[in-house]
Protein backbone atom coordinates (compact mmCIF):
# COMPACT_ATOMS: atom_id res chain seq x y z
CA UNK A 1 0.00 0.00 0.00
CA UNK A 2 1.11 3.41 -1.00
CA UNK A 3 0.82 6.59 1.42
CA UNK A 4 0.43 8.95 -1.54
CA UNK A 5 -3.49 11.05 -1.28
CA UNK A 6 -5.96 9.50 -3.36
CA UNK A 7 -6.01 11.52 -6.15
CA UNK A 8 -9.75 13.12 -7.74
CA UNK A 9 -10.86 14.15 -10.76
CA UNK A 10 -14.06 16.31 -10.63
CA UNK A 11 -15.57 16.86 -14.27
CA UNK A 12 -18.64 19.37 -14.02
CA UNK A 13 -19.43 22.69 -15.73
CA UNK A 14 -20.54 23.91 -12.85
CA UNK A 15 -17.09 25.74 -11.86
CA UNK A 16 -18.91 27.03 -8.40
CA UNK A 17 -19.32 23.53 -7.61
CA UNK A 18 -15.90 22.38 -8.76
CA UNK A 19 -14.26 25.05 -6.58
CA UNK A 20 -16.27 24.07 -3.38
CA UNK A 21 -16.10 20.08 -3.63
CA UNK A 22 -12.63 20.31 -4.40
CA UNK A 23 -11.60 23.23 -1.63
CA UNK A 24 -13.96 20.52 0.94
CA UNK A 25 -11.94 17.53 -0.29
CA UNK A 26 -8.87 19.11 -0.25
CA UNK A 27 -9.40 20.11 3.37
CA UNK A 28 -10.06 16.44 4.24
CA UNK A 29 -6.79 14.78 2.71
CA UNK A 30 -7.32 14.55 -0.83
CA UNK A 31 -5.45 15.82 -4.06
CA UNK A 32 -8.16 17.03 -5.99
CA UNK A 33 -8.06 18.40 -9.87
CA UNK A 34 -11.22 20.15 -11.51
CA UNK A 35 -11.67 19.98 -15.37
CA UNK A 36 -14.99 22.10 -16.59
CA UNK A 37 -15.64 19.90 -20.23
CA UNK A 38 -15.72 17.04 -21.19
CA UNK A 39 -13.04 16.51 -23.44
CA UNK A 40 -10.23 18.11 -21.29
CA UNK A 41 -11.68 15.84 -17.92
CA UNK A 42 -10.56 12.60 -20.02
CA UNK A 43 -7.29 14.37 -21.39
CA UNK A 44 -6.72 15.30 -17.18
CA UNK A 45 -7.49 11.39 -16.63
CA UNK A 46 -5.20 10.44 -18.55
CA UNK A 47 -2.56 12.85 -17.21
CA UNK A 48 -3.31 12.79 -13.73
CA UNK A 49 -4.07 9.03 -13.28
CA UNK A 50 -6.62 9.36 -10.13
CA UNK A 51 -8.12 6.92 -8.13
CA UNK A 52 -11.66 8.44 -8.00
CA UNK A 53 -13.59 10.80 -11.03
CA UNK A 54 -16.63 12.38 -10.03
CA UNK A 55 -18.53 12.98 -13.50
CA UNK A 56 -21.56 15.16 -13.96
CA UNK A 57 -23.76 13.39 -17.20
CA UNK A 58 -24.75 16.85 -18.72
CA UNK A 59 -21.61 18.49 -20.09
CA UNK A 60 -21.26 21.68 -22.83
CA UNK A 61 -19.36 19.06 -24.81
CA UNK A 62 -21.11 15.62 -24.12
CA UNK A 63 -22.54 13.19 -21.73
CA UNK A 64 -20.56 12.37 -19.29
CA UNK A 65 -21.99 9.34 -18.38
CA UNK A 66 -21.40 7.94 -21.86
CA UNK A 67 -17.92 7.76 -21.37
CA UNK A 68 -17.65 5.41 -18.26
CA UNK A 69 -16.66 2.23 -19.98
CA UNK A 70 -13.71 4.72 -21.66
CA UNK A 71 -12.56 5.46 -18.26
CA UNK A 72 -12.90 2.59 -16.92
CA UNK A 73 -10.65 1.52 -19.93
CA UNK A 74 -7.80 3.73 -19.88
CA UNK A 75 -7.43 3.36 -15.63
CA UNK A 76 -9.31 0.07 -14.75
CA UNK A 77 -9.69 -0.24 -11.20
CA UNK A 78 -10.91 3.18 -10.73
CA UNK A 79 -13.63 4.23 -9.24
CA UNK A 80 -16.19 6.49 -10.42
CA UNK A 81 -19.05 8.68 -9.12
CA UNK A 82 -21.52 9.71 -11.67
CA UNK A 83 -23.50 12.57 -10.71
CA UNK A 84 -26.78 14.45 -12.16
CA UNK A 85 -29.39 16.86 -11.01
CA UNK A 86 -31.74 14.66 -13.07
CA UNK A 87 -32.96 11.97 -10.26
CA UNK A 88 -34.12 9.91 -13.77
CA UNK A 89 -31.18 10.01 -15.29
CA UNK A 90 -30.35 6.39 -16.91
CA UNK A 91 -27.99 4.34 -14.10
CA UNK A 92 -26.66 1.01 -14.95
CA UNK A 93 -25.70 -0.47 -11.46
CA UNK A 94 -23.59 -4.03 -12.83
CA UNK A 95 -20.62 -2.04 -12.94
CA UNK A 96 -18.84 -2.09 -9.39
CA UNK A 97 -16.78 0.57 -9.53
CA UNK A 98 -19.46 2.78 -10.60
CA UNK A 99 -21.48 5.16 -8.07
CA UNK A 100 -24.30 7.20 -8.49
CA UNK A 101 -25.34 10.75 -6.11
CA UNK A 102 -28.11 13.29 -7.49
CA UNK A 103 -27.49 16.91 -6.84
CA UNK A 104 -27.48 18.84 -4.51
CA UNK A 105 -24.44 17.26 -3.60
CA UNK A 106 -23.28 16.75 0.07
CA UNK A 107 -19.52 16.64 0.52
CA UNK A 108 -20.28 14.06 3.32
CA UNK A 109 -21.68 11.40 1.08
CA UNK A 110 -18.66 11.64 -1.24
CA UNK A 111 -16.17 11.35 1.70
CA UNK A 112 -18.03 8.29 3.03
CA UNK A 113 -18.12 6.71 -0.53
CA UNK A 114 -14.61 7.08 -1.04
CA UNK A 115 -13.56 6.42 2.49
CA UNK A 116 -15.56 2.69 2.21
CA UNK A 117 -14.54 2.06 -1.10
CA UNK A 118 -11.30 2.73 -0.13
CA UNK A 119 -10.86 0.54 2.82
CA UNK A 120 -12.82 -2.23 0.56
CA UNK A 121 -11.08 -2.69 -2.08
């Protein structure tokens, strides 16, 4: 086991949001990175190699949710956390490493996802 911070990738257009989950995060431990489209979250992926991505579904660019099996791809292993304000937004729930939380987001929920998860597995 490594004692480096679990790393975070928060993709959201929403840059209010990305500043405040990531400033919360980062007070709790965590290295956190924010990306604001879609297209330069999976380039920062890529880059950055996290251990958790927090994904909103409605991007300017795309739909984030679309590209889960991509991710899942190019870092397998990680985990993800899809999130939407849409409560009926389409969830497939076979995938293991794959999360779901509707907005409004609570920084508590992610912290306890990622804590359990992280202890788990």
């Amino acid at each position: 086991m490594h004692s480096a911070k679990t790393r975070i990738v928060i993709i959201d257009d929403e840059e209010d949001l990305c500043f405040l989950l990531g400033n919360l995060l980062v007070s709790q431990g965590y290295d956190v990175k924010s990306y604001y489209t879609l297209q330069s979250g999976l380039e920062g992926i890529l880059e950055y190699q996290p251990d958790w991505v927090i994904i909103d579904n409605d991007l300017p660019d795309g739909r984030g949710w679309e590209k889960t099996n991509t991710i899942l791809d190019a870092l397998p292993g990680v985990n993800i956390i899809k999130i939407s304000a849409n409560p009926d937004s389409q969830r497939t729930h076979h995938l293991r490493h794959v999360h779901y939380l509707i907005k409004p987001i609570h920084v508590n929920s992610i912290t306890e996802l990622i804590r359990k998860h992280t202890i788990s597995t």
